[in-house]
N, C-alpha and C. Protein backbone atom coordinates (compact mmCIF):
# COMPACT_ATOMS: atom_id res chain seq x y z
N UNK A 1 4.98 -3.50 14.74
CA UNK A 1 5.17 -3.65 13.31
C UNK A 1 3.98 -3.03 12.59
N UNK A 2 4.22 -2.60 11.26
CA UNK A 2 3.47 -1.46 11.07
C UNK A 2 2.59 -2.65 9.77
N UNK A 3 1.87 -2.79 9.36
CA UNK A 3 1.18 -3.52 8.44
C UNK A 3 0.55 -2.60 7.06
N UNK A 4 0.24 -3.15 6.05
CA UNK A 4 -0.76 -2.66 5.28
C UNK A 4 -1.47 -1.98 5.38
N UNK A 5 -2.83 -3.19 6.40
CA UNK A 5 -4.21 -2.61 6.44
C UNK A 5 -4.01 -2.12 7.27
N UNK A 6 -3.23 -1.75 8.70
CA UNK A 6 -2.93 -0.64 9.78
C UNK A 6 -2.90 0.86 9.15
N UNK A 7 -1.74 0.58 7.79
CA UNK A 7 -1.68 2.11 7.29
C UNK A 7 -2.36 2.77 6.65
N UNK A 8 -2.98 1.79 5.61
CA UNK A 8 -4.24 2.21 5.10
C UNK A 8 -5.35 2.38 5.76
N UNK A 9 -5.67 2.18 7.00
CA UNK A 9 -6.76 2.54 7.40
C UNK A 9 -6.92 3.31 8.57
N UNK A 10 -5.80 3.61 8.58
CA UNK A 10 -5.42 4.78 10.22
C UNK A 10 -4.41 5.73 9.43
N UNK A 11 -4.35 5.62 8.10
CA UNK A 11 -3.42 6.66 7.39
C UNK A 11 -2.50 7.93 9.02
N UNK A 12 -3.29 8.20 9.02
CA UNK A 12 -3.23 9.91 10.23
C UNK A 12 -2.56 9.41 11.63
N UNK A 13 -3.33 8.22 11.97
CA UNK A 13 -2.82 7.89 13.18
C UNK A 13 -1.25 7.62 13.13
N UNK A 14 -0.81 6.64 12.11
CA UNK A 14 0.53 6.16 11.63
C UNK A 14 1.02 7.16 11.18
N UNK A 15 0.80 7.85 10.70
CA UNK A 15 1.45 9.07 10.58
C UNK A 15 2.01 9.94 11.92
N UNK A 16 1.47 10.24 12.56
CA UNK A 16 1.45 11.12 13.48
C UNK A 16 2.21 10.19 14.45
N UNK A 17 2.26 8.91 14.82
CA UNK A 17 3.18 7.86 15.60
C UNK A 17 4.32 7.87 15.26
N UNK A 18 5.05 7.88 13.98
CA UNK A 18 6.08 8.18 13.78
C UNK A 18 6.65 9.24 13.42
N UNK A 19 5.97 10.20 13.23
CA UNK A 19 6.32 11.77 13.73
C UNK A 19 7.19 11.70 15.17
N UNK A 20 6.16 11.15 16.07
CA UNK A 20 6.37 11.46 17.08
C UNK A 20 7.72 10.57 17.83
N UNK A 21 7.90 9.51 16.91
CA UNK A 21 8.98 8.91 17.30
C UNK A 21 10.32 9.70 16.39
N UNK A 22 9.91 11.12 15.99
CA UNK A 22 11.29 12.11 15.01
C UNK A 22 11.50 11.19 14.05
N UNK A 23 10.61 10.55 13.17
CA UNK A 23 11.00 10.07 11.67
C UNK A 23 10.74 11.00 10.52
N UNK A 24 11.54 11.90 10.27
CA UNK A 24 11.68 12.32 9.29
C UNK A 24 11.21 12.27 8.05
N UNK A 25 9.77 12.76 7.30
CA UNK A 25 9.43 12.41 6.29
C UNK A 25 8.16 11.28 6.03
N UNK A 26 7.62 11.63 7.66
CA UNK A 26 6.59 10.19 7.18
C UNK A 26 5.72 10.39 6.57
N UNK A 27 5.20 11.44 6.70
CA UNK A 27 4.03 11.49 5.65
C UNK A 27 4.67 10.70 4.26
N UNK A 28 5.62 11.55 3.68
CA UNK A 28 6.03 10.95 1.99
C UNK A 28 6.42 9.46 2.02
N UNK A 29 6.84 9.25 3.11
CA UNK A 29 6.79 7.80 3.57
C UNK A 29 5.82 6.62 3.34
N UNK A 30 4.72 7.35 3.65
CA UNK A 30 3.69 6.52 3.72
C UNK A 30 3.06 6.54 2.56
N UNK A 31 2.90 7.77 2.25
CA UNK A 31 2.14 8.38 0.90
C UNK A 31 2.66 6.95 0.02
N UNK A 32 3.97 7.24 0.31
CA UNK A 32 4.84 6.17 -1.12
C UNK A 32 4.49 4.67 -0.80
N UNK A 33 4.16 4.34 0.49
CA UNK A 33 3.97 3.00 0.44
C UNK A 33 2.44 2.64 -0.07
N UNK A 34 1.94 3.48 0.36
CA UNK A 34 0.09 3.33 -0.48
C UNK A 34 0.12 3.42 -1.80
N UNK A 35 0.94 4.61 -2.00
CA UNK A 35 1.17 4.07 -4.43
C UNK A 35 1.61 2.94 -4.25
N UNK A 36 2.57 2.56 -3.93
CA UNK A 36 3.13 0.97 -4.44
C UNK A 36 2.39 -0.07 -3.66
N UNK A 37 1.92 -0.55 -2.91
CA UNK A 37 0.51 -1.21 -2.65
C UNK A 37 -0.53 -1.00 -3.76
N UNK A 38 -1.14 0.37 -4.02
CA UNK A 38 -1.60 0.76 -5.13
C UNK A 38 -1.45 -0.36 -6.15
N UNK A 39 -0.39 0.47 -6.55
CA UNK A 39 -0.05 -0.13 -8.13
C UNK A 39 0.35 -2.02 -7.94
N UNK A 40 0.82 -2.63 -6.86
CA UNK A 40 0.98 -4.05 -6.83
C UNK A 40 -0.50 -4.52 -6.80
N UNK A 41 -1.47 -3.77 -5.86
CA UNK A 41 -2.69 -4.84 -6.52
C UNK A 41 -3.23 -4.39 -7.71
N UNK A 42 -3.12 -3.49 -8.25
CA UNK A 42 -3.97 -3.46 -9.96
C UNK A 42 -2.84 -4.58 -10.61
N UNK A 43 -1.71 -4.56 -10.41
CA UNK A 43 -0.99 -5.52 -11.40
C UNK A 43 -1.33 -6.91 -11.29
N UNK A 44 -1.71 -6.98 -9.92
CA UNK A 44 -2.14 -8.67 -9.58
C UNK A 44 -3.51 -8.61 -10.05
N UNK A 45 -4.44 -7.38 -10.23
CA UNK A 45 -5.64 -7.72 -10.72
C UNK A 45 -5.85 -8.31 -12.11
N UNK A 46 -4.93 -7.28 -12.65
CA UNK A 46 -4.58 -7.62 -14.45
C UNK A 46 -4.22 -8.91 -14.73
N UNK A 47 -2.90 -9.14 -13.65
CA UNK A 47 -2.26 -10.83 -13.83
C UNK A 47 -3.66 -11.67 -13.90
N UNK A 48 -4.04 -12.06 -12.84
CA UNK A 48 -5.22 -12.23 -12.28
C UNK A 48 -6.37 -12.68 -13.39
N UNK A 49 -6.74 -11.36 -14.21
CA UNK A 49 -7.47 -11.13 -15.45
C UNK A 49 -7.02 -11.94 -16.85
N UNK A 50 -5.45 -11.88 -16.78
CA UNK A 50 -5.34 -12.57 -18.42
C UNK A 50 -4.84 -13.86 -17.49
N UNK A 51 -4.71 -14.57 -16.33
CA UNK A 51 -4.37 -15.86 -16.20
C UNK A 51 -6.36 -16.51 -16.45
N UNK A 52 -7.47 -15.73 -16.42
CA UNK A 52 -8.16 -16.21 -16.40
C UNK A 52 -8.67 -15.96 -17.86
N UNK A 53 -8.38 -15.54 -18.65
CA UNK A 53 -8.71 -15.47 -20.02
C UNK A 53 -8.18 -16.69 -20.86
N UNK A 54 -6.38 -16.74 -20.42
CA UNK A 54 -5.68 -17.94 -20.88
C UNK A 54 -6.69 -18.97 -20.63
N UNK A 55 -7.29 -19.34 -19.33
CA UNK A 55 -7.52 -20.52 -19.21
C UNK A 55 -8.80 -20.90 -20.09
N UNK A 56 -9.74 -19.95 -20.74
CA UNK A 56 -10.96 -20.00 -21.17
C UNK A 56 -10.00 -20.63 -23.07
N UNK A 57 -8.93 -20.42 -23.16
CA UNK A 57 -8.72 -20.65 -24.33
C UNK A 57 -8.42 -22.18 -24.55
């Protein structure tokens, strides 16, 4: 099973593993799962940010 921090931090290796298993497209594959990881933690950072502003009010 392929994880997060596996892909993010062996980007090349995971890449090249499922190459080699003929998956079609992994690079853009992966590429796409690191934007949307990306973009889910800045949104939880922001959440994150105004749940802690609310509470100062």
């Amino acid at each position: 099973m392929l994880t997060l921090k596996l892909i993010t931090e062996q980007t090349e290796r995971v890449i090249a593993g499922l190459e080699k298993k003929h998956f079609d497209g992994a690079r853009q594959a992966i590429d796409e799962v690191i934007a949307v990881d990306k973009a889910r933690r800045q949104a939880q950072t922001e959440l994150d940010q105004n749940l802690s502003n609310a509470k100062k009010l």
